[in-house]
N, C-alpha and C. Protein backbone atom coordinates (compact mmCIF):
# COMPACT_ATOMS: atom_id res chain seq x y z
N UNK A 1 -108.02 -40.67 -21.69
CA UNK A 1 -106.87 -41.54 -21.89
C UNK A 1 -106.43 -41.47 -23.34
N UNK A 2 -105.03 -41.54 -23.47
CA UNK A 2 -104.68 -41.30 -24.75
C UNK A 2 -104.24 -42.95 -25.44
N UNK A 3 -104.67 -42.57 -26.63
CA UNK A 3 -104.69 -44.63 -27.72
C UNK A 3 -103.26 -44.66 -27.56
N UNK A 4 -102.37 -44.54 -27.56
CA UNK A 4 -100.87 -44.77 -27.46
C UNK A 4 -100.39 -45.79 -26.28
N UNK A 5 -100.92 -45.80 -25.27
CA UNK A 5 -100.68 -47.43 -24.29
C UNK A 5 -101.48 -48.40 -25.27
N UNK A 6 -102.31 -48.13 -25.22
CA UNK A 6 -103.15 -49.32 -26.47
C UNK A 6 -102.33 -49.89 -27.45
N UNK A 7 -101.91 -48.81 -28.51
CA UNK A 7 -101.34 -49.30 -29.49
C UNK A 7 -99.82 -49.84 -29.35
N UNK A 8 -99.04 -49.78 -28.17
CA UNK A 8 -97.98 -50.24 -27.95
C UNK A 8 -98.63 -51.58 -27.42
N UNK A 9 -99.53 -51.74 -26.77
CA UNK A 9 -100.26 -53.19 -26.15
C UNK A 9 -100.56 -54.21 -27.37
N UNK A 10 -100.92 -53.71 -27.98
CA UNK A 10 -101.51 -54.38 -29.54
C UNK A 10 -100.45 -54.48 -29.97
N UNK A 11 -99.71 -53.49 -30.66
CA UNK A 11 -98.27 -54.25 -31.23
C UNK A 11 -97.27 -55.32 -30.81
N UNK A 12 -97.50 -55.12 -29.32
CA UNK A 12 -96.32 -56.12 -28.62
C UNK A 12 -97.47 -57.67 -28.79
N UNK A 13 -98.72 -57.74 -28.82
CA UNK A 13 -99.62 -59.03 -28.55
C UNK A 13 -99.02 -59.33 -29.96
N UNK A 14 -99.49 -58.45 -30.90
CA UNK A 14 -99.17 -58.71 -32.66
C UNK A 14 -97.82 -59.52 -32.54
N UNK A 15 -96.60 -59.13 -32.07
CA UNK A 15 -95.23 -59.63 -32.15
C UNK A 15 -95.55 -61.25 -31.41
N UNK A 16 -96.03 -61.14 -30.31
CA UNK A 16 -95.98 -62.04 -29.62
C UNK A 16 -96.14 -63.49 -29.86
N UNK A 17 -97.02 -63.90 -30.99
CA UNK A 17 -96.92 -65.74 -31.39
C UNK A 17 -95.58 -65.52 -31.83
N UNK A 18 -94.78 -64.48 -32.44
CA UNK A 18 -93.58 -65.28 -33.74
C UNK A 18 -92.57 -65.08 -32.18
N UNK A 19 -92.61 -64.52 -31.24
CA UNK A 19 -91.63 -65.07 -30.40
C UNK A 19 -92.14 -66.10 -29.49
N UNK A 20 -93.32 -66.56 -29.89
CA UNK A 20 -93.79 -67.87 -29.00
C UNK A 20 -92.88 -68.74 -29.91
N UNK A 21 -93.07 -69.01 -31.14
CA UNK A 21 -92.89 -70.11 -32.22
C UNK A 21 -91.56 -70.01 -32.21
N UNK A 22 -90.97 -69.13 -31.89
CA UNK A 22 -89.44 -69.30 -31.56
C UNK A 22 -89.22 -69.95 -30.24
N UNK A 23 -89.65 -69.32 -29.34
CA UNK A 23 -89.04 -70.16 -28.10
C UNK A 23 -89.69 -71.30 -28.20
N UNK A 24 -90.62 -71.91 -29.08
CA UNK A 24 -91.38 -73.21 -28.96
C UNK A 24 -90.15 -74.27 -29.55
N UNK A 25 -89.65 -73.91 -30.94
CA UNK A 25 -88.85 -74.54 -31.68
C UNK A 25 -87.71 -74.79 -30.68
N UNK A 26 -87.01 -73.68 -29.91
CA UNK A 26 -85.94 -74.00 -29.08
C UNK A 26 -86.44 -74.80 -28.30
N UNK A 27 -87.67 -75.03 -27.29
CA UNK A 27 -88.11 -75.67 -26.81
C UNK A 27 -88.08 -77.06 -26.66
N UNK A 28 -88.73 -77.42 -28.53
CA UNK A 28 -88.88 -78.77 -28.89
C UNK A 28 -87.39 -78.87 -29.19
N UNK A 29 -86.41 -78.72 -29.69
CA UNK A 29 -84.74 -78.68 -29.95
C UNK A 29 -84.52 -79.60 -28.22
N UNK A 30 -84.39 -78.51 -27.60
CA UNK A 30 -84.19 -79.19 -25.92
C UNK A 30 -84.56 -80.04 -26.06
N UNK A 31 -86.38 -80.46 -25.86
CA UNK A 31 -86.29 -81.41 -25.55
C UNK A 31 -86.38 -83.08 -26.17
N UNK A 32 -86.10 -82.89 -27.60
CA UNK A 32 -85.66 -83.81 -28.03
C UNK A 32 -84.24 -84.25 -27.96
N UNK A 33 -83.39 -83.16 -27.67
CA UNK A 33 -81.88 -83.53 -27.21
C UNK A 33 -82.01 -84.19 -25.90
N UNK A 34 -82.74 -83.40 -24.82
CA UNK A 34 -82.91 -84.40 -23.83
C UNK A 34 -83.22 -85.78 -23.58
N UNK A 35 -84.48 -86.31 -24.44
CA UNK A 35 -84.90 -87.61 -24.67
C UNK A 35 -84.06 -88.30 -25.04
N UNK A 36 -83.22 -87.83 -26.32
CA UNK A 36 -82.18 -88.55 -26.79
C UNK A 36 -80.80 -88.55 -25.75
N UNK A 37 -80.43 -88.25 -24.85
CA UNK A 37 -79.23 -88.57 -23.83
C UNK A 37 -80.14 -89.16 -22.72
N UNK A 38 -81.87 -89.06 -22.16
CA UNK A 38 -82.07 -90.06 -21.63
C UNK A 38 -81.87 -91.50 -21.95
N UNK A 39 -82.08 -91.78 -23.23
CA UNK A 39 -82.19 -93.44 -23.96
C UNK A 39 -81.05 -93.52 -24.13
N UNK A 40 -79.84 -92.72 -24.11
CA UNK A 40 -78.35 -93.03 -24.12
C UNK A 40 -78.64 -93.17 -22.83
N UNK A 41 -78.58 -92.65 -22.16
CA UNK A 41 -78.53 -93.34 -20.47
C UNK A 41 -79.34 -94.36 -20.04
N UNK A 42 -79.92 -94.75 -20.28
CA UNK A 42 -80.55 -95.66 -20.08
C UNK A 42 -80.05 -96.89 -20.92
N UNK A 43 -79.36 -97.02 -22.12
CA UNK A 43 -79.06 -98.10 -23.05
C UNK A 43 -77.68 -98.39 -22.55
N UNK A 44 -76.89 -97.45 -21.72
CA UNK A 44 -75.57 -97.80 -21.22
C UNK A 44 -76.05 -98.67 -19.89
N UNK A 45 -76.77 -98.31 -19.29
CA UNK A 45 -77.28 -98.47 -17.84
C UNK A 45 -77.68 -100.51 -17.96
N UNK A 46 -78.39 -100.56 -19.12
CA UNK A 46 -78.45 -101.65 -19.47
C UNK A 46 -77.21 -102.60 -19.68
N UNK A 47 -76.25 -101.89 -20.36
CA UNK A 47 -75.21 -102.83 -21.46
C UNK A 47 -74.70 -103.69 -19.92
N UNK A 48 -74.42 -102.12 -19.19
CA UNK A 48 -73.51 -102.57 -17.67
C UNK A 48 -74.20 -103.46 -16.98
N UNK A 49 -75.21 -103.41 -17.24
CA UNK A 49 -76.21 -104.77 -16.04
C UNK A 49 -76.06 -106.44 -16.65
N UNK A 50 -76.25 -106.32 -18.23
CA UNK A 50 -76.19 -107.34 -19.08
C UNK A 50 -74.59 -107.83 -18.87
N UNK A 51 -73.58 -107.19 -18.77
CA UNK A 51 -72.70 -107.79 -19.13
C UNK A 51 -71.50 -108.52 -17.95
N UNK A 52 -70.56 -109.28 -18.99
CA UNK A 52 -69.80 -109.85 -18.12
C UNK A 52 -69.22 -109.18 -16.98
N UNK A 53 -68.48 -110.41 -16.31
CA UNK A 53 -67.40 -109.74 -15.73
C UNK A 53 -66.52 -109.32 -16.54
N UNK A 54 -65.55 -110.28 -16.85
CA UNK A 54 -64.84 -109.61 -17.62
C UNK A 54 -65.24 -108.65 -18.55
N UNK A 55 -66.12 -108.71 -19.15
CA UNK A 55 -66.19 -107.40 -19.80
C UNK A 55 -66.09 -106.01 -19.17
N UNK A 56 -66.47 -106.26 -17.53
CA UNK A 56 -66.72 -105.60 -16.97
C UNK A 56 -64.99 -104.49 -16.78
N UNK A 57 -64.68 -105.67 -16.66
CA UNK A 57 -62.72 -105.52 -16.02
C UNK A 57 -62.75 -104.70 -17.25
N UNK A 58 -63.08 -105.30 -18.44
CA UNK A 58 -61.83 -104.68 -19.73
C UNK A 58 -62.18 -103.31 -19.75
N UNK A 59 -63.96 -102.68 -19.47
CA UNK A 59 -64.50 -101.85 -19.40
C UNK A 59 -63.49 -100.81 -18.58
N UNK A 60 -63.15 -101.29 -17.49
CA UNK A 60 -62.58 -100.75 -16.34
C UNK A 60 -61.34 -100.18 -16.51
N UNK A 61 -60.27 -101.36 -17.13
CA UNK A 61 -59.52 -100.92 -17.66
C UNK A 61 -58.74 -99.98 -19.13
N UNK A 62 -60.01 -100.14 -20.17
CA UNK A 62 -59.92 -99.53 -21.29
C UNK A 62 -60.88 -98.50 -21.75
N UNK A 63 -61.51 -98.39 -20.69
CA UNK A 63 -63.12 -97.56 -21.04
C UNK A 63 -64.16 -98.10 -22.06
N UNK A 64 -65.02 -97.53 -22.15
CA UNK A 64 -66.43 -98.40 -23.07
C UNK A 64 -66.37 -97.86 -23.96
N UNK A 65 -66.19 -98.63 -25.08
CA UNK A 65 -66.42 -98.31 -26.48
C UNK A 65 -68.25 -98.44 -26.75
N UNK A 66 -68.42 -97.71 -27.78
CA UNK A 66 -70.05 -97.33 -28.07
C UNK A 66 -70.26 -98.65 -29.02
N UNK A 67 -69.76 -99.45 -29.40
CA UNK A 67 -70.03 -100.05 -30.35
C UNK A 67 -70.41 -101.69 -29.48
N UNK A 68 -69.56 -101.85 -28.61
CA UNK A 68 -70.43 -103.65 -27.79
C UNK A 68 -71.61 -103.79 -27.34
């Protein structure tokens, strides 16, 4: 058998953490964007349960501002 499958095997393992640590970083990116539009969904999900009627109407009619 000739070392040349080997040494293409070894080089690609060698490469292989710095494209782990890349797709890890994209990874953690996701899923901290995700967490963060769960707790937006979830903090709207709330406002709408907490609140008036009328607020409800004005909601209805003017859309929800981020700030009530």
């Amino acid at each position: 058998m000739s070392g040349s499958p080997t040494a293409t095997n070894y080089s690609a393992r060698l490469s292989a953490p710095t494209t782990r640590s890349v797709l890890s970083w994209s990874n953690a990116t996701e899923h901290t964007e995700l967490v963060n539009t769960v707790k937006e969904e979830q903090n709207l999900a709330k406002r709408k349960v907490n609140a008036s009627v009328l607020t409800r109407a004005k909601w209805w009619l003017v859309g929800m501002s981020g700030e009530e």
